[in-house]
N, C-alpha and C. Protein backbone atom coordinates (compact mmCIF):
# COMPACT_ATOMS: atom_id res chain seq x y z
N UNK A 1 0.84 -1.18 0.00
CA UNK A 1 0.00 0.00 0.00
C UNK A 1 0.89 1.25 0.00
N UNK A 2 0.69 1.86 -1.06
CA UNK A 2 0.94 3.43 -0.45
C UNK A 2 1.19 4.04 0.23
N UNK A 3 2.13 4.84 0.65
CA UNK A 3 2.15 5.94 1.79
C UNK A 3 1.42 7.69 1.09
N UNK A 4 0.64 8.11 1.88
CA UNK A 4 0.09 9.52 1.40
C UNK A 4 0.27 10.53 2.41
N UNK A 5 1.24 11.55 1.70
CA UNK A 5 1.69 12.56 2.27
C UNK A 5 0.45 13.23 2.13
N UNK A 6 -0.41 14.08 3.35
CA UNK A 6 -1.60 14.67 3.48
C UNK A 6 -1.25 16.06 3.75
N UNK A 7 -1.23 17.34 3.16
CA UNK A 7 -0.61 18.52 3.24
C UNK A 7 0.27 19.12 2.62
N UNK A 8 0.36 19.87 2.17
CA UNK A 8 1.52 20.67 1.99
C UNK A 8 2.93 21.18 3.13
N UNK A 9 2.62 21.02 4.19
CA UNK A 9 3.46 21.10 5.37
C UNK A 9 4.40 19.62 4.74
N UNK A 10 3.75 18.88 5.08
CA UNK A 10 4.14 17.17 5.32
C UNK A 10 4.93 17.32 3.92
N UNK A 11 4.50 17.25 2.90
CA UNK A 11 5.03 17.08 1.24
C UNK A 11 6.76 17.96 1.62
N UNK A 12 6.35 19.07 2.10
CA UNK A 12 7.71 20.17 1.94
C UNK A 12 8.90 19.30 2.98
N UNK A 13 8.60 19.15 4.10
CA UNK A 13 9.29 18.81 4.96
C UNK A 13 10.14 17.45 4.83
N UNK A 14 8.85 16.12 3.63
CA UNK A 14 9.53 15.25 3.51
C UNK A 14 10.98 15.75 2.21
N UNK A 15 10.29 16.64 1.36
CA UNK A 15 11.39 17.40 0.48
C UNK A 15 12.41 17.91 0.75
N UNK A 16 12.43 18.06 2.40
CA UNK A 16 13.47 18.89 2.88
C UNK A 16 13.40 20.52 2.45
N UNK A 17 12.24 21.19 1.96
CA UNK A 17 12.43 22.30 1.28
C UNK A 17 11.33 22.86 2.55
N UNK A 18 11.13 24.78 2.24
CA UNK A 18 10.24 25.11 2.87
C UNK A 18 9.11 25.45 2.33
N UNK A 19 7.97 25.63 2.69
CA UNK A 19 6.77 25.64 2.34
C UNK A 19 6.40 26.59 0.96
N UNK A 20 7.54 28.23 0.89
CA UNK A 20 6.94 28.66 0.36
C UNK A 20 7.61 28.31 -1.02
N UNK A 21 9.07 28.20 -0.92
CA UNK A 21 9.38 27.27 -2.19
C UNK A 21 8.51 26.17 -2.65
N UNK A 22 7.79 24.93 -1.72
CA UNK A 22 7.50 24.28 -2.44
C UNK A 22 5.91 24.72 -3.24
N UNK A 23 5.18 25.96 -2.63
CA UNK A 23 4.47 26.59 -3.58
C UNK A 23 4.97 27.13 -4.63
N UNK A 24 6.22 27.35 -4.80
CA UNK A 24 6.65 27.75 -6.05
C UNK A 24 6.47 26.50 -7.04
N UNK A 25 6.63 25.38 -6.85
CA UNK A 25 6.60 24.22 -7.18
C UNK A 25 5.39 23.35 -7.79
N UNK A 26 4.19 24.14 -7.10
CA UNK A 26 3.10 23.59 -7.09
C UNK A 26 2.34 23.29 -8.38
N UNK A 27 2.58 24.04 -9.30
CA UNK A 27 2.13 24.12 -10.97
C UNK A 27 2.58 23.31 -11.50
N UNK A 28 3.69 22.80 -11.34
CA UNK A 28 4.83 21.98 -11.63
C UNK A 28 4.32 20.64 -11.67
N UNK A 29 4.27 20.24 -10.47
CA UNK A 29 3.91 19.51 -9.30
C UNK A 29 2.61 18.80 -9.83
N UNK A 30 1.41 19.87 -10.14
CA UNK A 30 0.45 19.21 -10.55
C UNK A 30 0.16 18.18 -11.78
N UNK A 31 0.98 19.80 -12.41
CA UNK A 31 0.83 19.14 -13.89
C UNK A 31 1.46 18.07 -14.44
N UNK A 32 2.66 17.22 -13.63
CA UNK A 32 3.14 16.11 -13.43
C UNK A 32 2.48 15.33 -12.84
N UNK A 33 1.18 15.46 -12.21
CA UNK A 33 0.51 14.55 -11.39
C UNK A 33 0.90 13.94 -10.58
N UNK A 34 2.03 14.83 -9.57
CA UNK A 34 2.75 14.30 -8.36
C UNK A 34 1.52 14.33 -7.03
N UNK A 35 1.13 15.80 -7.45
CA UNK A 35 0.10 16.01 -6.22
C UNK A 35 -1.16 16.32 -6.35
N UNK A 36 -1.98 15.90 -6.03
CA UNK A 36 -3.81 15.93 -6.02
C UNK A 36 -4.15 16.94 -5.04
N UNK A 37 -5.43 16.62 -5.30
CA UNK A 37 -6.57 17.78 -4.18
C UNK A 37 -7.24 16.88 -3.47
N UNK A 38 -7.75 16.35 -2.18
CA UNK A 38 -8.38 15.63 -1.87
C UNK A 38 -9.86 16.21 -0.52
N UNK A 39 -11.02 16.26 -1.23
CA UNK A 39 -11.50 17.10 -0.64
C UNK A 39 -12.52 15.73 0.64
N UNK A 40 -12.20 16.23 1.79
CA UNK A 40 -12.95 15.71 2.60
C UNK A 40 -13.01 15.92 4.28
N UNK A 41 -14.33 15.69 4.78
CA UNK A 41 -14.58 16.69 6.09
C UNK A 41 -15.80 16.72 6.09
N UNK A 42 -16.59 17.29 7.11
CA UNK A 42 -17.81 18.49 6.75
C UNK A 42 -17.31 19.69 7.91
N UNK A 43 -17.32 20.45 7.66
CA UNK A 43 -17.67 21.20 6.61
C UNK A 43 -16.19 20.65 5.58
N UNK A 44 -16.62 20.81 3.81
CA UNK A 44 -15.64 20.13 3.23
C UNK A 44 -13.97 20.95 3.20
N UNK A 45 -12.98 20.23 3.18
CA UNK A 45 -11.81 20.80 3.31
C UNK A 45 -10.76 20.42 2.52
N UNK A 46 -10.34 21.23 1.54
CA UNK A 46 -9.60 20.30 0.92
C UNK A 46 -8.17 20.55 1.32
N UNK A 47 -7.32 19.34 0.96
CA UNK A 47 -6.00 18.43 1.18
C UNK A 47 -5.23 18.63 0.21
N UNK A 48 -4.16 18.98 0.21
CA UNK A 48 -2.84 18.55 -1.04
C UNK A 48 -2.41 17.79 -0.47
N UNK A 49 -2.09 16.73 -1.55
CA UNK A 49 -1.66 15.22 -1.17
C UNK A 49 -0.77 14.67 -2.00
N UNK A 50 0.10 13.84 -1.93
CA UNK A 50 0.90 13.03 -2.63
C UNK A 50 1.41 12.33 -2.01
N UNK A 51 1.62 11.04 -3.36
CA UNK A 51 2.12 9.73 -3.04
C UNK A 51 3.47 9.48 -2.65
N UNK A 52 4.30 9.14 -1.95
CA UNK A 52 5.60 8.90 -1.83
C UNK A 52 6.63 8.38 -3.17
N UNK A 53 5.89 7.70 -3.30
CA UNK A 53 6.47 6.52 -4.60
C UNK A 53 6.48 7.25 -5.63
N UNK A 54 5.42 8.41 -5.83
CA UNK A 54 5.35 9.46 -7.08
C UNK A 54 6.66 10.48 -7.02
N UNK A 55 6.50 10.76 -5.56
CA UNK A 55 7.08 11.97 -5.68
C UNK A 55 8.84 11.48 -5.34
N UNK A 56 8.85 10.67 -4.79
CA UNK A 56 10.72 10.07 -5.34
C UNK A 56 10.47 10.18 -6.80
N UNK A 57 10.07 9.28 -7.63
CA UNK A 57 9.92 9.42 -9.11
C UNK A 57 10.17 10.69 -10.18
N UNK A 58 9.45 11.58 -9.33
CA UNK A 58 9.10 13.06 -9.76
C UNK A 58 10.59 13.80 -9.55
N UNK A 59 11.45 13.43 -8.26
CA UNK A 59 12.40 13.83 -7.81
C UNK A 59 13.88 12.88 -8.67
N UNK A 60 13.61 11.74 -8.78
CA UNK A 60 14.83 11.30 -9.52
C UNK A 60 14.59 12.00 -11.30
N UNK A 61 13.32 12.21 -12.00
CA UNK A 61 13.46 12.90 -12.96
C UNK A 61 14.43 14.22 -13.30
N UNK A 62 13.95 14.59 -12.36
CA UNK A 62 14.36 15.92 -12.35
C UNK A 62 15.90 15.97 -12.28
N UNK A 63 16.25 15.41 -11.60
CA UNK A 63 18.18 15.11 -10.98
C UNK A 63 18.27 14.44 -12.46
N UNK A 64 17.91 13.63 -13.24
CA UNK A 64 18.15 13.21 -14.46
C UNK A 64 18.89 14.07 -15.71
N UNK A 65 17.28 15.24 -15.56
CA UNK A 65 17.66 16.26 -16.08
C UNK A 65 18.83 17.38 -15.64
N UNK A 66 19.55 17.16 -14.17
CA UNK A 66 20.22 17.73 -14.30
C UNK A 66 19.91 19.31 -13.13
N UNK A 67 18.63 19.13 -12.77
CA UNK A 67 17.66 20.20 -12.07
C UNK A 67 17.80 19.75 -10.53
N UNK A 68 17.86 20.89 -9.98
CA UNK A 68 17.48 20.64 -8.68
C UNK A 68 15.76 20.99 -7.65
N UNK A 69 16.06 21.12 -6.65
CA UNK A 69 14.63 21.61 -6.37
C UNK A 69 14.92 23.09 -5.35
């Protein structure tokens, strides 16, 4: 099973980066389909989330290319 990073706090911290860099990131991020929206609660609340397994993936690409974060 999966591990799911729930937050944007959690995502940055496992990145080692800080929060507002990894909003710099976030467009990025999506449009790679590293990280989702996950809306749930009542009242509803939504979540940025990502997979572990994605986001190593997402992270050895990038070092591929030569990029850092």
């Amino acid at each position: 099973m999966a591990e799911i990073l729930v937050s944007q706090k959690a995502i940055a911290e496992y990145l080692g980066i800080s929060l507002s860099k990894l909003k710099m990131f976030l467009p990025e991020l999506r449009a790679a389909g590293v990280v989702f929206t996950r809306i749930n609660g009542r009242p509803p609340q939504r979540r940025t989330c990502a997979v572990k397994s994605v986001l190593i993936n997402w992270i050895t690409l990038k070092a591929e290319k030569g990029e850092t974060i």
